[in-house]
C-alpha atoms as a PDB file:
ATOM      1  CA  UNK A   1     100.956  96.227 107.303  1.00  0.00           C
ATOM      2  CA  UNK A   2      97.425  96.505 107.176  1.00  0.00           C
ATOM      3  CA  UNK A   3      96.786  96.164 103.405  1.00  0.00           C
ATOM      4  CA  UNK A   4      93.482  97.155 101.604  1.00  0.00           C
ATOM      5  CA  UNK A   5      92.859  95.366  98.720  1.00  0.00           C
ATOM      6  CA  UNK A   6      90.214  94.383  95.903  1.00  0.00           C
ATOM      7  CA  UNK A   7      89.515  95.188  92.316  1.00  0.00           C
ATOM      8  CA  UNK A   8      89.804  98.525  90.813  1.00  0.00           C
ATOM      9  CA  UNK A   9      86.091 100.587  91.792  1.00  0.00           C
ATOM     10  CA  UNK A  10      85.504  98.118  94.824  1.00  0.00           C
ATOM     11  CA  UNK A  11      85.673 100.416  97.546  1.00  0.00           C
ATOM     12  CA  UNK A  12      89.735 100.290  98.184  1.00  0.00           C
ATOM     13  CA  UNK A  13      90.012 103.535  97.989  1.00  0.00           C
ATOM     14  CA  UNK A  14      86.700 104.685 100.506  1.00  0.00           C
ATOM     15  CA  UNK A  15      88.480 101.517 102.684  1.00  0.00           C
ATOM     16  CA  UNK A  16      91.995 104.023 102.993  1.00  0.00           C
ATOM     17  CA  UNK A  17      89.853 106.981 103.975  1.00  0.00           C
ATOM     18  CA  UNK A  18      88.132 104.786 106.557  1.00  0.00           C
ATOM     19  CA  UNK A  19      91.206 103.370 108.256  1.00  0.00           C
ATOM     20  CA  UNK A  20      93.063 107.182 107.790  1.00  0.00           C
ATOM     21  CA  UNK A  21      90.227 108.495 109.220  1.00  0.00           C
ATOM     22  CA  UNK A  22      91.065 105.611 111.928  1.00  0.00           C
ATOM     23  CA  UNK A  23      94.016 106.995 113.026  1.00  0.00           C
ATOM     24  CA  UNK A  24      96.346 104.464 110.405  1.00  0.00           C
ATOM     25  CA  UNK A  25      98.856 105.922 109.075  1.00  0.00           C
ATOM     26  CA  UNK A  26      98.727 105.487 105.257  1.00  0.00           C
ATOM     27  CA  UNK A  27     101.270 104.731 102.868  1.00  0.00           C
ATOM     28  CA  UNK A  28     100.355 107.011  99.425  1.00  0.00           C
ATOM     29  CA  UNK A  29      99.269 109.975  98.384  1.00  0.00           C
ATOM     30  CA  UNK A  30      95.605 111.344  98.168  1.00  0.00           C
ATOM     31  CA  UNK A  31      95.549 112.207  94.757  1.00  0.00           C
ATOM     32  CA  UNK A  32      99.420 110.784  93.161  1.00  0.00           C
ATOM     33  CA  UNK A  33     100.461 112.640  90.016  1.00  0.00           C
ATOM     34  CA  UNK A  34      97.371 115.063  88.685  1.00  0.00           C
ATOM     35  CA  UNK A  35      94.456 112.857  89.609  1.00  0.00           C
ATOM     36  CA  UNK A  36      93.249 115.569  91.446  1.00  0.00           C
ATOM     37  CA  UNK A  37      92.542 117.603  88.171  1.00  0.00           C
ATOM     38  CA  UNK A  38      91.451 114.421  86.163  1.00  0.00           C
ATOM     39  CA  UNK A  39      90.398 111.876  88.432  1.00  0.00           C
ATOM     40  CA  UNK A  40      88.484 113.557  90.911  1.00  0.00           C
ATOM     41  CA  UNK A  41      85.170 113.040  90.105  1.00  0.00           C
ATOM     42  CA  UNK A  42      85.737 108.761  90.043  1.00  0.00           C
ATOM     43  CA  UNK A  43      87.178 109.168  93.756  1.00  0.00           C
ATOM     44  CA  UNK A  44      86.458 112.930  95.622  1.00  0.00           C
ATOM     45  CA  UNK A  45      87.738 111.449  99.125  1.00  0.00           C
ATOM     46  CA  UNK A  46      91.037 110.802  97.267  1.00  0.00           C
ATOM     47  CA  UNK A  47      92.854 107.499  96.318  1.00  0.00           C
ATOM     48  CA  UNK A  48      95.490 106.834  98.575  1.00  0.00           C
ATOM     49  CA  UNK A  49      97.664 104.838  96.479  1.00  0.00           C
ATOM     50  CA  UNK A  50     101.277 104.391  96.214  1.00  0.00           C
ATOM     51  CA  UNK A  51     103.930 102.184  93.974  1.00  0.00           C
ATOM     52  CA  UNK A  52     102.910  99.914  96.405  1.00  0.00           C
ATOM     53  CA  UNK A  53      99.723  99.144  94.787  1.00  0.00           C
ATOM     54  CA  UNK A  54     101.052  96.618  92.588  1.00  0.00           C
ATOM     55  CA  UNK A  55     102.446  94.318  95.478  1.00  0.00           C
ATOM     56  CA  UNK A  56     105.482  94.749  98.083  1.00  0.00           C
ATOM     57  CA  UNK A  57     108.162  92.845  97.194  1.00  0.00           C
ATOM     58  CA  UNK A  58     111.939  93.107  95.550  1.00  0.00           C
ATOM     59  CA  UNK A  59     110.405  95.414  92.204  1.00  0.00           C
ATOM     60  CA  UNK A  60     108.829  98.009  94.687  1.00  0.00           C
ATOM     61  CA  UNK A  61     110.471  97.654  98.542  1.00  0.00           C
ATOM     62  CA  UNK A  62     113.214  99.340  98.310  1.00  0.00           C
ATOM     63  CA  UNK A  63     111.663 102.164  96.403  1.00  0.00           C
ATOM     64  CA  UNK A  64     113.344 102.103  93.432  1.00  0.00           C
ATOM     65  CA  UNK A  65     113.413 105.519  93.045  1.00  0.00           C
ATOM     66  CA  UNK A  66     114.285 106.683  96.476  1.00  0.00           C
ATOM     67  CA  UNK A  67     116.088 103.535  97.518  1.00  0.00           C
ATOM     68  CA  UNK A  68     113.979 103.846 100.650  1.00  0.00           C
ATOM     69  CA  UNK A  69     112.893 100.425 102.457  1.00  0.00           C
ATOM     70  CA  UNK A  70     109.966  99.423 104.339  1.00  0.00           C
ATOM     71  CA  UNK A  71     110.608  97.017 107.258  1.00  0.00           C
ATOM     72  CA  UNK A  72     107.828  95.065 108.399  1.00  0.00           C
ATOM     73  CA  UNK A  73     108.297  95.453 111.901  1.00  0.00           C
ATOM     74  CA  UNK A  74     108.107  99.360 111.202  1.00  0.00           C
ATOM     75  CA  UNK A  75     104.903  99.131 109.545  1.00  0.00           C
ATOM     76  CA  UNK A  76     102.565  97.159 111.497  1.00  0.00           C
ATOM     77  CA  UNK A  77      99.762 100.087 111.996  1.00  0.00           C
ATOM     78  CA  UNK A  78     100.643 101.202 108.348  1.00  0.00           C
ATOM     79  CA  UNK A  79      97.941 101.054 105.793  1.00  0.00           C
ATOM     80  CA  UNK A  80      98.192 100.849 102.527  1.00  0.00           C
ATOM     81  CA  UNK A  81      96.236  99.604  99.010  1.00  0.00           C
ATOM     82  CA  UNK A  82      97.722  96.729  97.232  1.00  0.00           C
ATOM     83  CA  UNK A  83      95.643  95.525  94.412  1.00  0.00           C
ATOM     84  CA  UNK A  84      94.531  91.935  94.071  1.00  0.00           C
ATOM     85  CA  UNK A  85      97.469  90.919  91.358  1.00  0.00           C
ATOM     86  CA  UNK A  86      99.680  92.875  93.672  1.00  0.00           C
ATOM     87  CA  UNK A  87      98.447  90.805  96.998  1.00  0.00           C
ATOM     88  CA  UNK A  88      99.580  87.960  95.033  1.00  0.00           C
ATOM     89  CA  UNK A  89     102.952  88.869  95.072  1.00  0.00           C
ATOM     90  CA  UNK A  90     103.454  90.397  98.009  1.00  0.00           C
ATOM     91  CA  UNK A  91     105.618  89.117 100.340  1.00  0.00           C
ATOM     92  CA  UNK A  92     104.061  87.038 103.152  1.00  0.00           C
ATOM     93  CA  UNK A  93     106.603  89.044 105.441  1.00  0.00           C
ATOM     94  CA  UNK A  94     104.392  92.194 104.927  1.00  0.00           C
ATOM     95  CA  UNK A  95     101.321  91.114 105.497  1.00  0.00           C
ATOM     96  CA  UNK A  96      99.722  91.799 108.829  1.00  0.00           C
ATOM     97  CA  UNK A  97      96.308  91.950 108.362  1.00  0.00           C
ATOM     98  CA  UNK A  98      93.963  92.081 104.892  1.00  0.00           C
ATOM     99  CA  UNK A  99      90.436  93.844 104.731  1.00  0.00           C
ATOM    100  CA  UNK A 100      89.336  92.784 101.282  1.00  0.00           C
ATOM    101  CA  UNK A 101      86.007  94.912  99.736  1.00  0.00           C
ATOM    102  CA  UNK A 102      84.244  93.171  96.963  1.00  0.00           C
ATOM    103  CA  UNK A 103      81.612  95.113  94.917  1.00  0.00           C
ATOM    104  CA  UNK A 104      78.501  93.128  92.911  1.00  0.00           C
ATOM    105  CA  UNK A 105      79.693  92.438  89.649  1.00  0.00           C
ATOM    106  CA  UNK A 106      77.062  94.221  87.679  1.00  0.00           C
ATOM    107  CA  UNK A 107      78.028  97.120  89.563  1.00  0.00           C
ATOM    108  CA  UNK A 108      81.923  96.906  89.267  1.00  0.00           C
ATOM    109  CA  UNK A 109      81.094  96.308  85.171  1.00  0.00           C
ATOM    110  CA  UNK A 110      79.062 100.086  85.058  1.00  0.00           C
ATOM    111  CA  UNK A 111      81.881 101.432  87.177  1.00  0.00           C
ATOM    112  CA  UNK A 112      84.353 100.679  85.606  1.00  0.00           C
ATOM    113  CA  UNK A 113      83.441 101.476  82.183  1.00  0.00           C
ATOM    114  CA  UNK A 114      82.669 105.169  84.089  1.00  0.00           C
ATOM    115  CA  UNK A 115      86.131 105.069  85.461  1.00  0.00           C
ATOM    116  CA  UNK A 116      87.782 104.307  81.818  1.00  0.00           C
ATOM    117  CA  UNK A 117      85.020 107.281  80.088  1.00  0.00           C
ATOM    118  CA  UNK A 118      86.671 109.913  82.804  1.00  0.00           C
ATOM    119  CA  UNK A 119      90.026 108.872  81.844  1.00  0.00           C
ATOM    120  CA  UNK A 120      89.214 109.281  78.075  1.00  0.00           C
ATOM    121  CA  UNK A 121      87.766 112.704  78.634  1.00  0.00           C
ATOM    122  CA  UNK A 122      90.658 113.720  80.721  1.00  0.00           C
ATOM    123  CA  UNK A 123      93.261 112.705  78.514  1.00  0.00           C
ATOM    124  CA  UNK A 124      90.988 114.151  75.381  1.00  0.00           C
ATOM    125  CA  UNK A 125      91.179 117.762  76.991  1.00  0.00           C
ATOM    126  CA  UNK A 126      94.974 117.399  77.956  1.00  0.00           C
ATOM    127  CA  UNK A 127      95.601 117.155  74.596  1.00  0.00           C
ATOM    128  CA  UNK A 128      97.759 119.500  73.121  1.00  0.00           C
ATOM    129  CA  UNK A 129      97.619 118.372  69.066  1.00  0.00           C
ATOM    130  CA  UNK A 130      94.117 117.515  68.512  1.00  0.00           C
ATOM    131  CA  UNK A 131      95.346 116.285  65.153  1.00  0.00           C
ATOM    132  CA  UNK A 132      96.914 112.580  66.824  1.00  0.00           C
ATOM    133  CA  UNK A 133      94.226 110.547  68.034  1.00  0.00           C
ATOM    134  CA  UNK A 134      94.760 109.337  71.257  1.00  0.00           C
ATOM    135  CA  UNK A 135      96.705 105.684  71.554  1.00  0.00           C
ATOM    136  CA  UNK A 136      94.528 102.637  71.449  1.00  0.00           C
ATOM    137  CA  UNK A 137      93.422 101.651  75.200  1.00  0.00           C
ATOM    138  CA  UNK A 138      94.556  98.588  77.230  1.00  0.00           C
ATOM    139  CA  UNK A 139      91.672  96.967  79.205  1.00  0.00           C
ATOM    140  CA  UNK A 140      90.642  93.698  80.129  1.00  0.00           C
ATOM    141  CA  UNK A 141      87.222  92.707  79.411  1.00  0.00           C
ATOM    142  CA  UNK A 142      85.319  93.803  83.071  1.00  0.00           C
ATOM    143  CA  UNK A 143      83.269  90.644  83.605  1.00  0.00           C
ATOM    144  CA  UNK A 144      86.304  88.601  82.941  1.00  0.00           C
ATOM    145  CA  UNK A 145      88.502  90.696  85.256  1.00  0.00           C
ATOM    146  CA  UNK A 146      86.061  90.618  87.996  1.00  0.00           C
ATOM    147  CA  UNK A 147      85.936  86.958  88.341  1.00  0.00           C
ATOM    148  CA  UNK A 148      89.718  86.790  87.985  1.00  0.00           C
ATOM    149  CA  UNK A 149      90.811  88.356  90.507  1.00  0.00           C
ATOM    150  CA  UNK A 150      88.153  87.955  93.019  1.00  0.00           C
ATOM    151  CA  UNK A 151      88.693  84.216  92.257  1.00  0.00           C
ATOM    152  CA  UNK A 152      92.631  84.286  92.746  1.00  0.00           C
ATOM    153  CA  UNK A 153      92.413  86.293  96.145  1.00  0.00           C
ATOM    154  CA  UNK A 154      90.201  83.599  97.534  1.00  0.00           C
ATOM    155  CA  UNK A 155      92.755  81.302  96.005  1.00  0.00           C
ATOM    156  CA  UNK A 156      95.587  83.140  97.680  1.00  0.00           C
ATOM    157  CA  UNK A 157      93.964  83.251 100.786  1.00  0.00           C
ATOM    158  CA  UNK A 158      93.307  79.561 100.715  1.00  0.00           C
ATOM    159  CA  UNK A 159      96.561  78.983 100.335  1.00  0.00           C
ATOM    160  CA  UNK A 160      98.508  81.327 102.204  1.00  0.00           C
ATOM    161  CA  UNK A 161      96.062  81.414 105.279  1.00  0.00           C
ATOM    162  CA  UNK A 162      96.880  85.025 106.290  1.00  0.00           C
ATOM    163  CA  UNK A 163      94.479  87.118 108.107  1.00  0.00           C
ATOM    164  CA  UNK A 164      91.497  88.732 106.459  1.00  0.00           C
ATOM    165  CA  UNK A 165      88.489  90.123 106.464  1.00  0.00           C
ATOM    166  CA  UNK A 166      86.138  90.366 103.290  1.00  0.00           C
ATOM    167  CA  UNK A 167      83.584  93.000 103.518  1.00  0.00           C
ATOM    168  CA  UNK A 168      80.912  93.737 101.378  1.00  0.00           C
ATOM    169  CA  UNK A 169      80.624  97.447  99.295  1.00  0.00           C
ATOM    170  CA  UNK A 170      77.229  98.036  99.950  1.00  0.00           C
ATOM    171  CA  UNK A 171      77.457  96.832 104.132  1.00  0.00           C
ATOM    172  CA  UNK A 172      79.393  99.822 104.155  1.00  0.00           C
ATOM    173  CA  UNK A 173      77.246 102.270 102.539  1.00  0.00           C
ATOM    174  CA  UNK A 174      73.846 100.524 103.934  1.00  0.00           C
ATOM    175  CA  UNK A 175      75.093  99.784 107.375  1.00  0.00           C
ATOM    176  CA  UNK A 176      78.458 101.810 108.685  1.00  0.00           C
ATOM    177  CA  UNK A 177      78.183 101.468 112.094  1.00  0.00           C
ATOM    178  CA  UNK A 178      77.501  97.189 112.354  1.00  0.00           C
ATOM    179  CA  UNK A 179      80.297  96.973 109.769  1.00  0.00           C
ATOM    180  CA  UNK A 180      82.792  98.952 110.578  1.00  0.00           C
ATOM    181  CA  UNK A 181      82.345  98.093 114.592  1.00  0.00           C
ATOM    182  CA  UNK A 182      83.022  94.317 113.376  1.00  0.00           C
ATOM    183  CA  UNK A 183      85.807  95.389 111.034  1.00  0.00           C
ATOM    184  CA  UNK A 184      87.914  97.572 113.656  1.00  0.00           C
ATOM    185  CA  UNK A 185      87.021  94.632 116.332  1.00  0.00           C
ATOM    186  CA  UNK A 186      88.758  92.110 114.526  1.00  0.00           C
ATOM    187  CA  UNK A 187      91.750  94.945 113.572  1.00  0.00           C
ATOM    188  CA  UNK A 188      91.895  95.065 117.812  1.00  0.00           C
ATOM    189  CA  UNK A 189      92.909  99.168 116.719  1.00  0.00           C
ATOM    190  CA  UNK A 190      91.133 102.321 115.323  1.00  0.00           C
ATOM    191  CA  UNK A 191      89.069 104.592 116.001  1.00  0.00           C
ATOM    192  CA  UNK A 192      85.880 103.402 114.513  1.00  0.00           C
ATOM    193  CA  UNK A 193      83.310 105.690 115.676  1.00  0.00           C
ATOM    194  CA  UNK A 194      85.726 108.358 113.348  1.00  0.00           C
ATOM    195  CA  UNK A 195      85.223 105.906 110.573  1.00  0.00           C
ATOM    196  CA  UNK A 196      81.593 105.648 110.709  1.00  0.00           C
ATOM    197  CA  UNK A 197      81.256 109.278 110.664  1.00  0.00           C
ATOM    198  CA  UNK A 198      83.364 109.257 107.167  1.00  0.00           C
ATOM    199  CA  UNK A 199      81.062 107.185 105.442  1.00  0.00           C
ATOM    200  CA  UNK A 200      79.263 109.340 102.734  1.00  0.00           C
ATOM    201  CA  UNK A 201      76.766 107.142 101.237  1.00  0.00           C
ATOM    202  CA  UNK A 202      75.799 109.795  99.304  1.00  0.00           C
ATOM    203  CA  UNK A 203      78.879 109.739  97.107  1.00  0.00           C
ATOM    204  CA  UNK A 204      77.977 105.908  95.572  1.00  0.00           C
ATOM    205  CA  UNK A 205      77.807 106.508  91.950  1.00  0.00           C
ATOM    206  CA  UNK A 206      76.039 103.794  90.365  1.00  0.00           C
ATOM    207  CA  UNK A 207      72.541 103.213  91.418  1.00  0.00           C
ATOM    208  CA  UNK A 208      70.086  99.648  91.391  1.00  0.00           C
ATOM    209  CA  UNK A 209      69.153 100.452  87.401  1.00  0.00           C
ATOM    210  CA  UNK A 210      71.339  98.219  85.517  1.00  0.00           C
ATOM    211  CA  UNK A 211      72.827 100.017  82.467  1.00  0.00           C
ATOM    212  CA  UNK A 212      72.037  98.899  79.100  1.00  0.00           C
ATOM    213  CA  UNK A 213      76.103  97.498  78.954  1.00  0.00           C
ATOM    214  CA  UNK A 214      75.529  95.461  81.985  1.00  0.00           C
ATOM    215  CA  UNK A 215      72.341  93.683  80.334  1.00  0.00           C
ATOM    216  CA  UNK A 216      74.240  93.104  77.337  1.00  0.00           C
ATOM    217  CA  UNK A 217      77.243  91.694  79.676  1.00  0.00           C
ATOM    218  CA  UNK A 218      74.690  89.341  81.389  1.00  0.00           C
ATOM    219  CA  UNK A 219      73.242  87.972  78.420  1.00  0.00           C
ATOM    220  CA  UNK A 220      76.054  86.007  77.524  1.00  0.00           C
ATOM    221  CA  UNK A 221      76.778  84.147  80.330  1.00  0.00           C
ATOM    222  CA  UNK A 222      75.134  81.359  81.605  1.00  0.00           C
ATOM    223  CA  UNK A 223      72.965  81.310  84.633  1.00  0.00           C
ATOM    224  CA  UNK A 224      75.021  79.156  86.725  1.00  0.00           C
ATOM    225  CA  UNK A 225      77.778  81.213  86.252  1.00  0.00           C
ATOM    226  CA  UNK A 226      75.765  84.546  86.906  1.00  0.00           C
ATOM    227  CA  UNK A 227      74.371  82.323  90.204  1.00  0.00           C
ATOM    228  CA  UNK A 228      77.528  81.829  91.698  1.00  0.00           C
ATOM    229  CA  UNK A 229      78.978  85.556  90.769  1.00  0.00           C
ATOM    230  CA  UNK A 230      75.726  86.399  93.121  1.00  0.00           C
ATOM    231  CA  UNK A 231      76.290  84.115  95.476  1.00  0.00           C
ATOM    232  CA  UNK A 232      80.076  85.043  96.437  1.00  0.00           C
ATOM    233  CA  UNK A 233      78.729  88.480  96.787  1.00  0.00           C
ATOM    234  CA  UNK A 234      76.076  87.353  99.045  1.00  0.00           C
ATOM    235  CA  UNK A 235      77.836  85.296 100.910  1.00  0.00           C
ATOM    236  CA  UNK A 236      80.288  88.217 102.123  1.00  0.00           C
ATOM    237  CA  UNK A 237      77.094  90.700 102.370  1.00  0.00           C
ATOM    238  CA  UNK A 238      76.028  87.846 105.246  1.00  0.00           C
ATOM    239  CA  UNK A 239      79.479  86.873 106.454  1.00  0.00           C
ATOM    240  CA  UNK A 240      78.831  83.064 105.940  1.00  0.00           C
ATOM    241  CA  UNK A 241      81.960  80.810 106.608  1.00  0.00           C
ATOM    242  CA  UNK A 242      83.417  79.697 103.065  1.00  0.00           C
ATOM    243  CA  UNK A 243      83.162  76.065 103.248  1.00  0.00           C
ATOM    244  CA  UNK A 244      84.445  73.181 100.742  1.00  0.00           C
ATOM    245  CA  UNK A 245      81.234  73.355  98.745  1.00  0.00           C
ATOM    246  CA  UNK A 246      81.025  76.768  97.611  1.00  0.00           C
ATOM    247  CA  UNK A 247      85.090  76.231  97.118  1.00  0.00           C
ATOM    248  CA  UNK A 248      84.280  73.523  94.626  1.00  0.00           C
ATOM    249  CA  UNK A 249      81.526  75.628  93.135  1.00  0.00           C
ATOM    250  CA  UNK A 250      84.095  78.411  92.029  1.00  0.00           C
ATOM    251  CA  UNK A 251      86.605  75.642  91.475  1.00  0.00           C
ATOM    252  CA  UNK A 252      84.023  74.759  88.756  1.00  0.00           C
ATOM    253  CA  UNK A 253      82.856  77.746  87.450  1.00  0.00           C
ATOM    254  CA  UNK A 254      87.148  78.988  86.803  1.00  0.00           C
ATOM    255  CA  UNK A 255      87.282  75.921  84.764  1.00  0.00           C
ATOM    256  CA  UNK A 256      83.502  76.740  82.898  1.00  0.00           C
ATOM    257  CA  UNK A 257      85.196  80.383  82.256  1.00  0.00           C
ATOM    258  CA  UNK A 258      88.550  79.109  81.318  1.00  0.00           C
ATOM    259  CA  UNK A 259      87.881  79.461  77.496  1.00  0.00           C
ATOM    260  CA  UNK A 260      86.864  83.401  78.028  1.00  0.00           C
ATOM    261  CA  UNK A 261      89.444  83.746  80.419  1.00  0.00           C
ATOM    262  CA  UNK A 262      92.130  82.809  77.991  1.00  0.00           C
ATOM    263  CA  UNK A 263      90.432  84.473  75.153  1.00  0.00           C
ATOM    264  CA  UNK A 264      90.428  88.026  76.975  1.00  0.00           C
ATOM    265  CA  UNK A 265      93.790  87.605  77.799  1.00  0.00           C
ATOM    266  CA  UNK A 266      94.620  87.424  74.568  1.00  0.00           C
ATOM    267  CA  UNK A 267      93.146  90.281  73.430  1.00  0.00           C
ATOM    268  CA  UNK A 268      94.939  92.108  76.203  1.00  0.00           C
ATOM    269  CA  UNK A 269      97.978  91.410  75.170  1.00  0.00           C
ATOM    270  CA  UNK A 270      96.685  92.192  71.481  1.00  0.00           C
ATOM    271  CA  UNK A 271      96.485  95.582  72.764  1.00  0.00           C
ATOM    272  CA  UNK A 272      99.298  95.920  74.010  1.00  0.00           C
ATOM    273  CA  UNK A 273     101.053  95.374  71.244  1.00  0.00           C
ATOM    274  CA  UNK A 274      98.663  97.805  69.074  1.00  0.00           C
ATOM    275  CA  UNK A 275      99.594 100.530  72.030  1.00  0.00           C
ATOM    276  CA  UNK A 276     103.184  99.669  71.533  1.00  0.00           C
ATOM    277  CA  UNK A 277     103.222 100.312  67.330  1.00  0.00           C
ATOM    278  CA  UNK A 278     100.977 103.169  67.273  1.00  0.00           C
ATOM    279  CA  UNK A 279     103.236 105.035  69.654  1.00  0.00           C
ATOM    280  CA  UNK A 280     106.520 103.734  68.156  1.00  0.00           C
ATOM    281  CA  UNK A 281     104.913 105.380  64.825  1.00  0.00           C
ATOM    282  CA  UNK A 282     103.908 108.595  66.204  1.00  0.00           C
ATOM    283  CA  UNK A 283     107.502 108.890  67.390  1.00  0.00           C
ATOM    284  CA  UNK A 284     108.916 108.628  64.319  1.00  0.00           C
ATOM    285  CA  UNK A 285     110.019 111.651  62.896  1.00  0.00           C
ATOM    286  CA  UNK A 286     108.089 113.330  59.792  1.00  0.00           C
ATOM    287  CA  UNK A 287     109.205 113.374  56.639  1.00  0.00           C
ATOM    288  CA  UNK A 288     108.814 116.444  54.168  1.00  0.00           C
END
């Protein structure tokens, strides 16, 4: 398979329109479930996502629903998104080829926090009994996430040595037709001159102004870590070789995060648990 991946509001999903646009088949559905009515706006070329976005292996391939199976030999020209924690357990059977879009981190921070505001509003005028507030929400801290999983796909690739190609949000928007040539060279299939013409630079929703959030975000972290953060992005923006140095560097800087790292975790799983007891009580029946 040809398998799109990154962090949520890195491009993934402007990466399946590309390659459909291509000529790959994808795996997923435009808009799954009623994004189309409440997601739209985050994503108006669609999504493109599937079960499969959280990894191929024995919990998703067979389908557990349909009890259909995906060979790999069947799927070579198939694309399909697979998030960065789902890349990781993938099996290595099923991966053919990886593009891999990275966004800056300031911008991923605003973008998200947009994506998790349309959500809210969404679910706010779904609502049927105005009455129950809604259940508590379940996100990581953005900053935190960012580095996580950016920093475990270079790990994975490291280790696993499959195919990839990392390409930078804003080469796409800034300059389609050098990008995308290189991307659909090294794919050796697609048509790219279709994929070019999909590119809509006009649909990028967070512009250079950093938001007030993002400022805040940046003030508490050090400036070696908020070097290297802009350095990995730069580094795929020019396509320079990752060498043992800059490996060390992020080697370093996971181990100067470790302490946040652990301590958004646990406030993850914090919330989690809140989720689980504030629905568990709004199930219970009421008593006269």
């Amino acid at each position: 398979m040809i398998i799109v991946t990154g962090t949520k509001r890195s491009g993934t999903s402007m990466w399946m329109q590309l390659l459909t646009a291509a000529g790959f088949p994808p795996i997923g559905d435009a808009f799954p479930r009623n994004w189309e009515t409440t997601l739209k706006d985050a994503n108006p070329g669609g999504f493109w996502e599937s079960e499969l976005r959280r990894g191929i292996y024995y919990e998703t391939n067979p389908d557990p629903k349909t009890g259909t199976y995906l060979f790999p030999e069947q799927t070579e020209r198939h694309a399909v998104k697979v998030f960065i924690p789902g890349l990781l357990k993938t099996d290595r059977a099923f991966i053919g080829k990886v593009v891999a879009t990275i966004r800056p981190w300031r911008q991923y921070v605003s973008s998200v926090n947009r994506l998790y505001a349309i959500e809210i509003e969404a679910k706010e005028a779904a609502r049927k009994d105005t009455s129950k507030p809604l259940p508590p929400p379940v996100v990581m801290s953005p900053v935190v996430e960012w580095w996580v999983e950016n920093f475990s796909l270079i790990s994975d690739i490291v280790t696993r040595r499959y195919p990839f190609y990392m390409v930078a949000y804003d080469s796409v928007l800034n300059a389609p037709e050098e990008t995308l040539r290189a991307v659909f060279r090294w794919l050796g299939a697609g048509d790219a001159e279709a994929a070019i013409r999909k590119v809509e630079p006009e649909l990028r929703t967070q512009d250079r102004e950093t938001p007030t959030e993002v400022r805040e975000q940046e003030e508490q972290l050090e400036a070696e870590v908020i070097e290297v953060f802009d350095a990995l992005y730069e580094l795929v923006v020019k396509q320079t070789p990752l060498d043992q140095a800059f490996i060390d560097r992020l080697n370093e800087t996971n181990e100067l995060l470790g302490p946040r790292i652990e301590e958004a975790v646990k406030k993850v799983a914090a919330a989690r648990l809140e989720r689980k007891r504030f629905l568990e009580e709004r199930r219970k029946p009421a008593i006269d």
